[in-house]
Protein backbone atom coordinates (compact mmCIF):
# COMPACT_ATOMS: atom_id res chain seq x y z
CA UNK A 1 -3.47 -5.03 -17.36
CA UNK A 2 -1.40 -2.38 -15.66
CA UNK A 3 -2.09 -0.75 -12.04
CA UNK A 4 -4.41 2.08 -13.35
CA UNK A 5 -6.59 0.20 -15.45
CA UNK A 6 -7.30 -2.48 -12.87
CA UNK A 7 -8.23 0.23 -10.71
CA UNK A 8 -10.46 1.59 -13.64
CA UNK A 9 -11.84 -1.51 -14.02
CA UNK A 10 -13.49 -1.24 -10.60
CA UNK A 11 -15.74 1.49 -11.13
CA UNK A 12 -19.35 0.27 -10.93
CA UNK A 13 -18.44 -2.33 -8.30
CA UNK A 14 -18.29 -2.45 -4.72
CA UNK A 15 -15.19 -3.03 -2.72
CA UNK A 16 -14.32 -3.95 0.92
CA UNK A 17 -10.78 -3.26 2.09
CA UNK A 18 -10.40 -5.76 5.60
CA UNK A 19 -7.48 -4.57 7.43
CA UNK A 20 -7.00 -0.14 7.72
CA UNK A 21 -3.25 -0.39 8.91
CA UNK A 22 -0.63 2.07 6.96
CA UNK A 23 -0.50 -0.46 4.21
CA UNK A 24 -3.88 -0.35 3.04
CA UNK A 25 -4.56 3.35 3.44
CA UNK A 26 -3.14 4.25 0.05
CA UNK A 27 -5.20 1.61 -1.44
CA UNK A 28 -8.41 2.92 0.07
CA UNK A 29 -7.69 6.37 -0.63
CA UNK A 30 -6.79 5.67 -4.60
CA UNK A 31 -9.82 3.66 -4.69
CA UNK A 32 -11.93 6.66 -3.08
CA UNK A 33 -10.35 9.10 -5.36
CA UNK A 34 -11.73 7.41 -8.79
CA UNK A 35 -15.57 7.57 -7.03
CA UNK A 36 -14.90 3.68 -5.93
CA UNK A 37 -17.73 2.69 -3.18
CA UNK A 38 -15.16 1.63 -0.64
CA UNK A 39 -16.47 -0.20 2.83
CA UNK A 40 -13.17 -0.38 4.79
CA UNK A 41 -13.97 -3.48 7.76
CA UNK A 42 -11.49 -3.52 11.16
CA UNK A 43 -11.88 -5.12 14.17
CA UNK A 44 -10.67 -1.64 15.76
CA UNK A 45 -13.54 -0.28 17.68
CA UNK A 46 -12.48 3.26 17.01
CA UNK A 47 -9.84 4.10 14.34
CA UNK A 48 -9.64 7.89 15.56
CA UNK A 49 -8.57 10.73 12.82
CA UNK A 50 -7.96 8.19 10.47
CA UNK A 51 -11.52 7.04 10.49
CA UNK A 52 -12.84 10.68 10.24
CA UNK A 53 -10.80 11.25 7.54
CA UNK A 54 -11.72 8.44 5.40
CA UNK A 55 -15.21 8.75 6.40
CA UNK A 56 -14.66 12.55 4.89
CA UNK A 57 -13.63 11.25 1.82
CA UNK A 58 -16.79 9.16 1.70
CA UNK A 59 -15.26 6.07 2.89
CA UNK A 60 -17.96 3.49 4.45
CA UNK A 61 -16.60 1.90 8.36
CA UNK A 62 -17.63 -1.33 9.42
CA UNK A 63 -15.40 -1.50 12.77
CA UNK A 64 -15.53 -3.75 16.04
CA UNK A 65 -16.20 -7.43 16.47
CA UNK A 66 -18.32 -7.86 13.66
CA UNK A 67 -16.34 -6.20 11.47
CA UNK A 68 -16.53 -9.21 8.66
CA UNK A 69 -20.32 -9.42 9.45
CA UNK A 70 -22.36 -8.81 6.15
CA UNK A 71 -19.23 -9.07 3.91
CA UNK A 72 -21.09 -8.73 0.40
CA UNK A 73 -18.74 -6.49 -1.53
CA UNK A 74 -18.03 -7.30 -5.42
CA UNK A 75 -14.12 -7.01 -4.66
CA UNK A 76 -12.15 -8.13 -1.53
CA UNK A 77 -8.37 -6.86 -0.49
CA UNK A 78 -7.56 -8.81 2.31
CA UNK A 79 -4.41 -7.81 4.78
CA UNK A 80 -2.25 -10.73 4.65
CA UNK A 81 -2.27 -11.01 8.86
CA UNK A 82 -5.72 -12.50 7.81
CA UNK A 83 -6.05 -15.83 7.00
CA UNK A 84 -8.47 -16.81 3.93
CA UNK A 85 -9.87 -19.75 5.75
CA UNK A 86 -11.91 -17.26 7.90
CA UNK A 87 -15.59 -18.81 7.93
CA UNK A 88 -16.90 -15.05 6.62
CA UNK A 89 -14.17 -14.75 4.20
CA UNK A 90 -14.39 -17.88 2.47
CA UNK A 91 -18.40 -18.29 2.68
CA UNK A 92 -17.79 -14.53 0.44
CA UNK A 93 -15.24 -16.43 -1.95
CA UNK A 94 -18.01 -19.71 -2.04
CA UNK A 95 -20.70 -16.96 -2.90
CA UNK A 96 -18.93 -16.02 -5.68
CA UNK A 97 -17.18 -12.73 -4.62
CA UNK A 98 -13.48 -12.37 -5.16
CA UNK A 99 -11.20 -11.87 -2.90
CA UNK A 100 -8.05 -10.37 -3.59
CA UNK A 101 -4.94 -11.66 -1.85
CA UNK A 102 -1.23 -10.77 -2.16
CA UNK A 103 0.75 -13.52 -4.46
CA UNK A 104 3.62 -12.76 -6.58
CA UNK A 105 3.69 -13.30 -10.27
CA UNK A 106 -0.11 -12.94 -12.15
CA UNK A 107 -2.57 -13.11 -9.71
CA UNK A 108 -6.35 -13.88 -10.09
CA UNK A 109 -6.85 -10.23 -12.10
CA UNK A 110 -3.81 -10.84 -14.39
CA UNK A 111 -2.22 -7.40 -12.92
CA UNK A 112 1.52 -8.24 -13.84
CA UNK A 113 3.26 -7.61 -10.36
CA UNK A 114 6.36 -8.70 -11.48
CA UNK A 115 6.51 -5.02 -12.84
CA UNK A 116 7.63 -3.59 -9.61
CA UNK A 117 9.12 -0.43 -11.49
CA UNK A 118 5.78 0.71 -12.52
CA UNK A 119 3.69 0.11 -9.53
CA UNK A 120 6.65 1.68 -6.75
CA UNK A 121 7.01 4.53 -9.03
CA UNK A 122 2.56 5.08 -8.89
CA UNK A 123 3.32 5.20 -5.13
CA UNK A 124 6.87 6.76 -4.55
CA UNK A 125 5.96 10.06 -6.83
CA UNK A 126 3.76 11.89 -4.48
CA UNK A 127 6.47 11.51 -1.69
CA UNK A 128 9.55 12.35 -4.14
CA UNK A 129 7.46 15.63 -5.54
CA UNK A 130 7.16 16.20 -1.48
CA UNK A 131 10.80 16.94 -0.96
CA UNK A 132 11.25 13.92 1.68
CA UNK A 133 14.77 13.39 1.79
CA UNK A 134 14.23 9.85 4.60
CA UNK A 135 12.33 7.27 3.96
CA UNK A 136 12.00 4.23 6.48
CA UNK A 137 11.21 0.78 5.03
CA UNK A 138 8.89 -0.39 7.78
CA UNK A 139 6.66 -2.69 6.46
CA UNK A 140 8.29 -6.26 6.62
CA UNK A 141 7.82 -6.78 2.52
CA UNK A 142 9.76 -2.95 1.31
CA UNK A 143 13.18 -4.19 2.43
CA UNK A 144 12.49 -6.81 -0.44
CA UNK A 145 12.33 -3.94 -2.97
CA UNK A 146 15.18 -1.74 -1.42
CA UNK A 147 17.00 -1.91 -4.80
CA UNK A 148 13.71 -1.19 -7.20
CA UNK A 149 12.69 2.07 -4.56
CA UNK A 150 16.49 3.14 -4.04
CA UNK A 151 16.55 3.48 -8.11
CA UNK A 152 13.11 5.46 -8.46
CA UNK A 153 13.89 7.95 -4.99
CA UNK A 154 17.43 8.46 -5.93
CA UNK A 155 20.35 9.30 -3.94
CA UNK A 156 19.03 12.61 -2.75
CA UNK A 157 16.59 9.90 -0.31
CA UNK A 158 17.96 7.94 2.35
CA UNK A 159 16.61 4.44 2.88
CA UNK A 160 16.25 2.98 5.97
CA UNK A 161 16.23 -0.74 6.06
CA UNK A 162 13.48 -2.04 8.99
CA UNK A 163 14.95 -5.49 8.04
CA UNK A 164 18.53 -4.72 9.02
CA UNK A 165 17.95 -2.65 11.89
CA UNK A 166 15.65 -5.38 13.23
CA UNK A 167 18.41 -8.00 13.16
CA UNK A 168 20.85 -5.27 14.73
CA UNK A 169 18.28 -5.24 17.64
CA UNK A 170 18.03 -9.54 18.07
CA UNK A 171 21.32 -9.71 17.74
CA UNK A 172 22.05 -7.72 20.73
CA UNK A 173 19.17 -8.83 22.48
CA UNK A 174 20.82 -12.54 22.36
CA UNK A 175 23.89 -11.44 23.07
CA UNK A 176 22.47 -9.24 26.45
CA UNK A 177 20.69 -13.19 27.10
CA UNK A 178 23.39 -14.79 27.08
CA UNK A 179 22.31 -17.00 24.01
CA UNK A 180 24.16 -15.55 21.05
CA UNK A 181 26.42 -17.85 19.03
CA UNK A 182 29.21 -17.62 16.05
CA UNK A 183 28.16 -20.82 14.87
CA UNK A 184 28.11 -20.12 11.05
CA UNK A 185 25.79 -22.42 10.58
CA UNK A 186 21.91 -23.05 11.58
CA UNK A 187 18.61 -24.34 10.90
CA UNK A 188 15.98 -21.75 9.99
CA UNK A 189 12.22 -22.22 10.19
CA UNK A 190 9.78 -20.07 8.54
CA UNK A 191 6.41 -18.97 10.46
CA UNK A 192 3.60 -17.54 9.05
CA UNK A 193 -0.14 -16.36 9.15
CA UNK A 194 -1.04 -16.65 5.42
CA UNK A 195 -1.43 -19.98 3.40
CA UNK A 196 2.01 -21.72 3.70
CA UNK A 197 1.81 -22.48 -0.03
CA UNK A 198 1.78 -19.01 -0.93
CA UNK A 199 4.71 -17.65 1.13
CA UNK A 200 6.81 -20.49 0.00
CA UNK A 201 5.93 -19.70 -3.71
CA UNK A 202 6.51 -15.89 -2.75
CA UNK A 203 9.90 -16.33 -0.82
CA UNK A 204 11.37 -18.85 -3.52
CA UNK A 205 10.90 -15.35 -6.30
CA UNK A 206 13.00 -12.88 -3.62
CA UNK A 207 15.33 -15.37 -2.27
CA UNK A 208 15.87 -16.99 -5.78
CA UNK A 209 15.75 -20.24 -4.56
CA UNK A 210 13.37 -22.46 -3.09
CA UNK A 211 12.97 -22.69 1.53
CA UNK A 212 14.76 -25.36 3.41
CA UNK A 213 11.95 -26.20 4.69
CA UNK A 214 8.21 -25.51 4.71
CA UNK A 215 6.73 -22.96 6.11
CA UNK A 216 4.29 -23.39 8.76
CA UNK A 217 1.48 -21.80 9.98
CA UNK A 218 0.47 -20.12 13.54
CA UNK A 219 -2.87 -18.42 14.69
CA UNK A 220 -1.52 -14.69 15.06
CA UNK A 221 -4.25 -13.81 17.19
CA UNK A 222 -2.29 -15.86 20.01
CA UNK A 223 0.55 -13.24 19.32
């Protein structure tokens, strides 16, 4: 099942988007395009022009600190900063809804994500037939595909690389600290707020071989 027939495949049902950061927008905004009843849930009281746009577009809001209250929808995307053991979330999965998480391979609709070419290109187009001649990698996961979007943009489109720039910055910060070191080797731990399982089985795929060590998990919201 490719990208567009998945989302084809919706029409008829109900879905809740949990999570409106720049990630998910696109998402909610495909989904509203092909008549999709789309209830977008964030504990943001007030998501400003963003909300008034979406709401435009015929988007349904369920905002604030009971933003998972009533979750009922026939579909589920879940951001990955929250974790499926949430009592709402998972009484939704236990009543038979589905939730929809990120995994790599087949997931629980069959959509073949290994087919990165297809899907990058569905959501690259727009901005290459907008003349952008920059574009910044700045969600943690589009460093991963550098090579895949660098391929479909061309050279006429710069990348930048969040990843990189973001070690740039720690480095110097240790160094300013006092605590930088050219020891060439170190331990490495892996921290997470999605099932450890999961990012394990999603790291081994990009790094091409398994962790270290297991991942572990912290509560983000003490973050």
């Amino acid at each position: 099942m490719t990208f567009e027939e998945y989302l084809s495949s919706l029409k008829g049902k109900t879905v809740g988007v949990i999570g409106v950061g720049v990630s998910n927008r696109p998402l909610i905004e495909k989904l509203l395009e092909r008549g999709i009843d789309v209830t977008a849930r964030d504990k943001k009281e007030d998501l400003g022009e963003l909300g008034q746009a979406l709401t435009a577009q015929g988007c349904k809001l369920r905002l604030g600190s009971e933003y998972l209250a009533d979750l009922h929808e026939d579909v589920i995307f879940r951001t990955p900063g929250l974790r499926p053991d949430v009592p709402e979330l998972a009484a939704a999965v236990a009543g038979s809804l589905v939730a929809c998480t990120p995994d790599g391979g087949k997931n629980r609709y069959n959509i073949d994500l290994n087919n990165m070419d297809a899907l990058s290109r569905e959501y690259l187009t727009p901005l290459i037939e907008a003349g952008v001649d920059t574009l910044i990698l700045g969600c943690t996961h589009y460093p991963l595909l550098k090579d895949i979007i660098g391929e479909i943009c061309g050279p006429g489109v710069t990348l930048i690389d969040s990843g990189a720039a973001s070690a740039r910055a720690l480095r110097q910060q240790l160094a300013a600290e006092g605590q930088f070191t050219d020891r060439q080797q170190g331990e490495t731990r892996f921290y997470v707020s999605d099932r450890p399982e999961d990012v394990e089985k999603l790291a081994a795929v990009f790094l091409e071989e398994p962790l270290s060590r297991g991942a572990e998990r912290i509560d983000i919201e003490q973050y």
